[in-house]
C-alpha atoms as a PDB file:
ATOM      1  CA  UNK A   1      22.858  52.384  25.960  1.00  0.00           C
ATOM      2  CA  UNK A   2      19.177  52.068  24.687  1.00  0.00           C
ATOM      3  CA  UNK A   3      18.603  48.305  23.214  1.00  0.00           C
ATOM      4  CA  UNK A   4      16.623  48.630  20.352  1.00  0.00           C
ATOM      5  CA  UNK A   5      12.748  46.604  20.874  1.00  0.00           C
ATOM      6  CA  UNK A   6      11.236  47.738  17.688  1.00  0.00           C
ATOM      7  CA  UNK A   7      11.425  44.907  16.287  1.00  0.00           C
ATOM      8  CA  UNK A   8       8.790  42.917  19.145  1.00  0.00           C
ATOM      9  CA  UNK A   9       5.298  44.396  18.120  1.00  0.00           C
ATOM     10  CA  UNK A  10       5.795  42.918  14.802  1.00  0.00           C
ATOM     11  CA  UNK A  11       7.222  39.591  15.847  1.00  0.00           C
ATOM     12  CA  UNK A  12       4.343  39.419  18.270  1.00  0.00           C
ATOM     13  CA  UNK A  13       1.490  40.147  15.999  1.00  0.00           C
ATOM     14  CA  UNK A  14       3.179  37.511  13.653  1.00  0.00           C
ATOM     15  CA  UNK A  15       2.836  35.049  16.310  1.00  0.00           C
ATOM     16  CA  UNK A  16      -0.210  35.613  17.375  1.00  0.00           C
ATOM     17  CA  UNK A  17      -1.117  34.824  13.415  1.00  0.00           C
ATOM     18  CA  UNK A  18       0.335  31.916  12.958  1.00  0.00           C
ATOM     19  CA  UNK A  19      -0.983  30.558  16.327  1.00  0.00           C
ATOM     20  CA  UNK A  20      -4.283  30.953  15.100  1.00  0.00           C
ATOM     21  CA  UNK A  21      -3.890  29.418  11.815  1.00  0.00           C
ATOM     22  CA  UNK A  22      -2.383  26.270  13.203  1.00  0.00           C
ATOM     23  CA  UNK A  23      -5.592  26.217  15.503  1.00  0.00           C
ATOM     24  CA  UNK A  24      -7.706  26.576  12.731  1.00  0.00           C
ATOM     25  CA  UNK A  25      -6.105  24.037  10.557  1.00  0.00           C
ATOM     26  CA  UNK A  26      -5.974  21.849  13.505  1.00  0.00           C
ATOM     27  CA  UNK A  27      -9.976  22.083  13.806  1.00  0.00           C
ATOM     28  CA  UNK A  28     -10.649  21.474  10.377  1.00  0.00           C
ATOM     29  CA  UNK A  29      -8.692  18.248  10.284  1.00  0.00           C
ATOM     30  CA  UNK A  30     -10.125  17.040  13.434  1.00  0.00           C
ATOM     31  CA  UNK A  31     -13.779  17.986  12.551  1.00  0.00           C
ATOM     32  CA  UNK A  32     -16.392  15.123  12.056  1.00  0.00           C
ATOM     33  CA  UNK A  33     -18.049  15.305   8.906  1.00  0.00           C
ATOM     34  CA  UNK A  34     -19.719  11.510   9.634  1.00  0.00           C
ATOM     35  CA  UNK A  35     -22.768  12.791   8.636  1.00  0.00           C
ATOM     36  CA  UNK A  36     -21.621  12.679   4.742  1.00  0.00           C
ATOM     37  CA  UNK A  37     -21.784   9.718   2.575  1.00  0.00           C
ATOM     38  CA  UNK A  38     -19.383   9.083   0.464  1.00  0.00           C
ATOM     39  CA  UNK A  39     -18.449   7.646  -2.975  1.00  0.00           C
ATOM     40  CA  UNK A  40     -15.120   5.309  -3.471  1.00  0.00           C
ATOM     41  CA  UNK A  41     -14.206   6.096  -6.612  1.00  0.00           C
ATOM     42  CA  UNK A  42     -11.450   3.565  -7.745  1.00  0.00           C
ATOM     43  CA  UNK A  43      -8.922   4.194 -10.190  1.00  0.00           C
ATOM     44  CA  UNK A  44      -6.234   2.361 -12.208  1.00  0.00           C
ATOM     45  CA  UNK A  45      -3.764   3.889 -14.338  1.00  0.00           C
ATOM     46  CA  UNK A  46      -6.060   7.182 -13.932  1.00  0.00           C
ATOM     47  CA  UNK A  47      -8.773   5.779 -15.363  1.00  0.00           C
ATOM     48  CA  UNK A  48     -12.345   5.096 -13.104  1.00  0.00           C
ATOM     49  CA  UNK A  49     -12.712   1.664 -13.196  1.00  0.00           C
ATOM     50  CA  UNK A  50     -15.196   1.285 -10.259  1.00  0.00           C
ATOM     51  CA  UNK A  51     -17.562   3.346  -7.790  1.00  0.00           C
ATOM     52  CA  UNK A  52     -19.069   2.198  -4.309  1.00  0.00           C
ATOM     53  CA  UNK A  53     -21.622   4.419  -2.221  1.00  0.00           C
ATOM     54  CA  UNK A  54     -20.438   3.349   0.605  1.00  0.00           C
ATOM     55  CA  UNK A  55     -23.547   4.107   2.535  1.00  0.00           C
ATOM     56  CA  UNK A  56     -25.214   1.328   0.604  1.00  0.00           C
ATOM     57  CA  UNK A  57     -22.835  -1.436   1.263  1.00  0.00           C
ATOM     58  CA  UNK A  58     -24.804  -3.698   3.948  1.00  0.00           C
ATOM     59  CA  UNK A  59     -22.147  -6.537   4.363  1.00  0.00           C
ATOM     60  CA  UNK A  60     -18.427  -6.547   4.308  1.00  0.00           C
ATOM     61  CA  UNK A  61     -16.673  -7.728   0.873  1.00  0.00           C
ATOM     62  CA  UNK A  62     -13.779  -8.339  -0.905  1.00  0.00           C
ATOM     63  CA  UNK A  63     -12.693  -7.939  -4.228  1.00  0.00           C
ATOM     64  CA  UNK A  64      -9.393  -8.131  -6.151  1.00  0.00           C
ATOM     65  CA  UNK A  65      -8.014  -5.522  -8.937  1.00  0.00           C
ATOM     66  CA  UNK A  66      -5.235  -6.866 -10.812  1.00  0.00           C
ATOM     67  CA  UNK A  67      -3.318  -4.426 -13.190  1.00  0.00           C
ATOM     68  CA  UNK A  68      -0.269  -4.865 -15.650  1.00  0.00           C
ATOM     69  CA  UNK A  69       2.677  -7.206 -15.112  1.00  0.00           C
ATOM     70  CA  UNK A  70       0.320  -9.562 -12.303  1.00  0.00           C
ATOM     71  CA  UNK A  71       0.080  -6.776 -10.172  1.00  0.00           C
ATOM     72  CA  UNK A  72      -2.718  -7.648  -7.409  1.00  0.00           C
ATOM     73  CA  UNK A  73      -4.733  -5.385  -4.626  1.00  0.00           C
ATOM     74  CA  UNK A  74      -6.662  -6.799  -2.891  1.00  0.00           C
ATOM     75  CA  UNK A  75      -9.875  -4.399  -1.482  1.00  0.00           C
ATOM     76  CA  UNK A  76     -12.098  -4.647   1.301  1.00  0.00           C
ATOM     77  CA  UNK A  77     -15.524  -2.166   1.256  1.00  0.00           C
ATOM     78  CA  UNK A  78     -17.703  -1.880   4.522  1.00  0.00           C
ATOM     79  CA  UNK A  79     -20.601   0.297   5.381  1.00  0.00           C
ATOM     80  CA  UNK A  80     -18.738   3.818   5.558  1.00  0.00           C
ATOM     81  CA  UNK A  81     -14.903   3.156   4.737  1.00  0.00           C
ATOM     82  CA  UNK A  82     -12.820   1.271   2.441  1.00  0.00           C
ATOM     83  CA  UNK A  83      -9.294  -0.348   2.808  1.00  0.00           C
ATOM     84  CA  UNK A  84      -7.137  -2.044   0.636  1.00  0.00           C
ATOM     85  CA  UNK A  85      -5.974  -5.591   2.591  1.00  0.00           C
ATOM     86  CA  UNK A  86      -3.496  -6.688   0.760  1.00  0.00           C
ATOM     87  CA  UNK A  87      -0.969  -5.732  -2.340  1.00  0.00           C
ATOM     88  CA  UNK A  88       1.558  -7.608  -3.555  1.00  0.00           C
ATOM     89  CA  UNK A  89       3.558  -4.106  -3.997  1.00  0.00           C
ATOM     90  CA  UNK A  90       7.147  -4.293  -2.250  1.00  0.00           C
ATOM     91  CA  UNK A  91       6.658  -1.483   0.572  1.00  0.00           C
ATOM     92  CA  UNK A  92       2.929  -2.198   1.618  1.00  0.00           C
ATOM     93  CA  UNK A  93       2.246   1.546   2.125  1.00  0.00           C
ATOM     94  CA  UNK A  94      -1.640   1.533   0.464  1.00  0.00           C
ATOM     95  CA  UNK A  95      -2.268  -1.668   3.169  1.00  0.00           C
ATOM     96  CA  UNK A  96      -0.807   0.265   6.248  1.00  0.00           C
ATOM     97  CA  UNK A  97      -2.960   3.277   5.761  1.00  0.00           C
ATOM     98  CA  UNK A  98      -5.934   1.582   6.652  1.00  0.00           C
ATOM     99  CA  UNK A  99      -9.785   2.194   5.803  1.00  0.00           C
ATOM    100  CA  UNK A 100     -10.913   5.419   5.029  1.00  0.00           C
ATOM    101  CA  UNK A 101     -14.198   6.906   6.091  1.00  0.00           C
ATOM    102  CA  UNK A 102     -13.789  10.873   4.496  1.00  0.00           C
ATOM    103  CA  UNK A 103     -12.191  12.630   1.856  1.00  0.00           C
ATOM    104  CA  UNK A 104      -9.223  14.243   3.434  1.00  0.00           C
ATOM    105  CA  UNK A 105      -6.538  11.227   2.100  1.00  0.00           C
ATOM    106  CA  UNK A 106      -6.895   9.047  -0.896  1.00  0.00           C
ATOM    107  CA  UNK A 107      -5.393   5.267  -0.757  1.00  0.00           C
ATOM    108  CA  UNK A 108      -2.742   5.589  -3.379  1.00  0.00           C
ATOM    109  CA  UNK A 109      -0.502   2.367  -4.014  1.00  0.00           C
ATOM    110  CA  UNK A 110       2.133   3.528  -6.696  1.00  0.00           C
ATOM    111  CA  UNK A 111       3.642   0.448  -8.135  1.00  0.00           C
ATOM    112  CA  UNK A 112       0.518  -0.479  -8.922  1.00  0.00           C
ATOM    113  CA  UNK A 113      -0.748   2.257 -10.399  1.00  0.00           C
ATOM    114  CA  UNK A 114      -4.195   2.102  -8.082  1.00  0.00           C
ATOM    115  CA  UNK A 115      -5.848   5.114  -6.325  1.00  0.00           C
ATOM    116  CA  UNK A 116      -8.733   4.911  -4.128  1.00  0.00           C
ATOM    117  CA  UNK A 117     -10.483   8.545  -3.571  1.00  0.00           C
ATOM    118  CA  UNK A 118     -13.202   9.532  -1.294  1.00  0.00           C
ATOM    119  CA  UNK A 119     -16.551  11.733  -3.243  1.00  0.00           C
ATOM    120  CA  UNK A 120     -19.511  13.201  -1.236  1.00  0.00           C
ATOM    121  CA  UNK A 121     -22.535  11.374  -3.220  1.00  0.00           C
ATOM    122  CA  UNK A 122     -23.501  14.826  -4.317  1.00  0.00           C
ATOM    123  CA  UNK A 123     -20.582  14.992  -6.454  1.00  0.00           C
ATOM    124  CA  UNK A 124     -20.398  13.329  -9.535  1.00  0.00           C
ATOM    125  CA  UNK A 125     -16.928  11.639 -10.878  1.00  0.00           C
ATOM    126  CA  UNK A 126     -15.332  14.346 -12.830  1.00  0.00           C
ATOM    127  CA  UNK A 127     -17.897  17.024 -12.515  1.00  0.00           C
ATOM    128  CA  UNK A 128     -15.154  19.741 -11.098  1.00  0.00           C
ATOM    129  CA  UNK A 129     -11.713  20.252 -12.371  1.00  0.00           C
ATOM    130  CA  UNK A 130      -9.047  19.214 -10.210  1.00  0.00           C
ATOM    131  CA  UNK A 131      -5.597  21.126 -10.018  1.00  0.00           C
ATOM    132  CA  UNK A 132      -4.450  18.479 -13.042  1.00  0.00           C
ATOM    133  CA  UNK A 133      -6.669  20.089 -14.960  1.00  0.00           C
ATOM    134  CA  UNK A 134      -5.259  23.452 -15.431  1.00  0.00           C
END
């Protein structure tokens, strides 16, 4: 009896796609854009309630946000990359995720309503719509 291989060409050529993608993705993510400089724009309850160029940020500081009910973050800007230190949130994910130096993943603490997102200077705050906005 004849098995039946029409079904390999396909499966192959589907492979071979999605082997490719992955690799592309893969060099995307790992690509070093540290030649941009970048904007912190930080906001609270969705509304901007500070920017940093990062690139002009000579010494390290710290400064707090508080928000409703006493909630407290605690952020940390350096020349290139911001953090946020210390939250009095119960799970602590926005302080494990370290300083960010690019635009790939904002700093987003939840119970406290505070999101910390990444710009290239050349874009201004609000300037292009965002997926919220259709």
């Amino acid at each position: 009896m004849k098995e039946n291989t029409s079904w390999r060409k396909p499966a192959a050529v589907i492979t071979a796609f999605l082997l490719l993608l992955s690799a592309a993705s893969l060099l995307y993510l790992l690509s070093d854009k540290s030649g941009a400089d970048y904007a912190a724009d930080i906001f609270q309850d969705g509304i901007l309630i500070k920017s940093i160029y990062l690139s002009d940020v000579s010494e390290t500081y710290t400064f707090t946000v508080q928000g409703e009910n006493g909630c407290v973050n605690e952020i940390e800007a350096r020349t290139g990359s911001i953090a946020i230190i210390s939250a009095d949130c119960p799970d602590l994910i926005c302080v494990h995720q370290g300083f960010i130096s690019d635009a790939k993943l904002p700093i987003t603490c939840l119970p406290n309503r505070l999101v910390i997102r990444l710009r290239p200077v050349s874009d201004s705050p609000g300037a292009a719509p965002d997926a919220v906005a259709y």
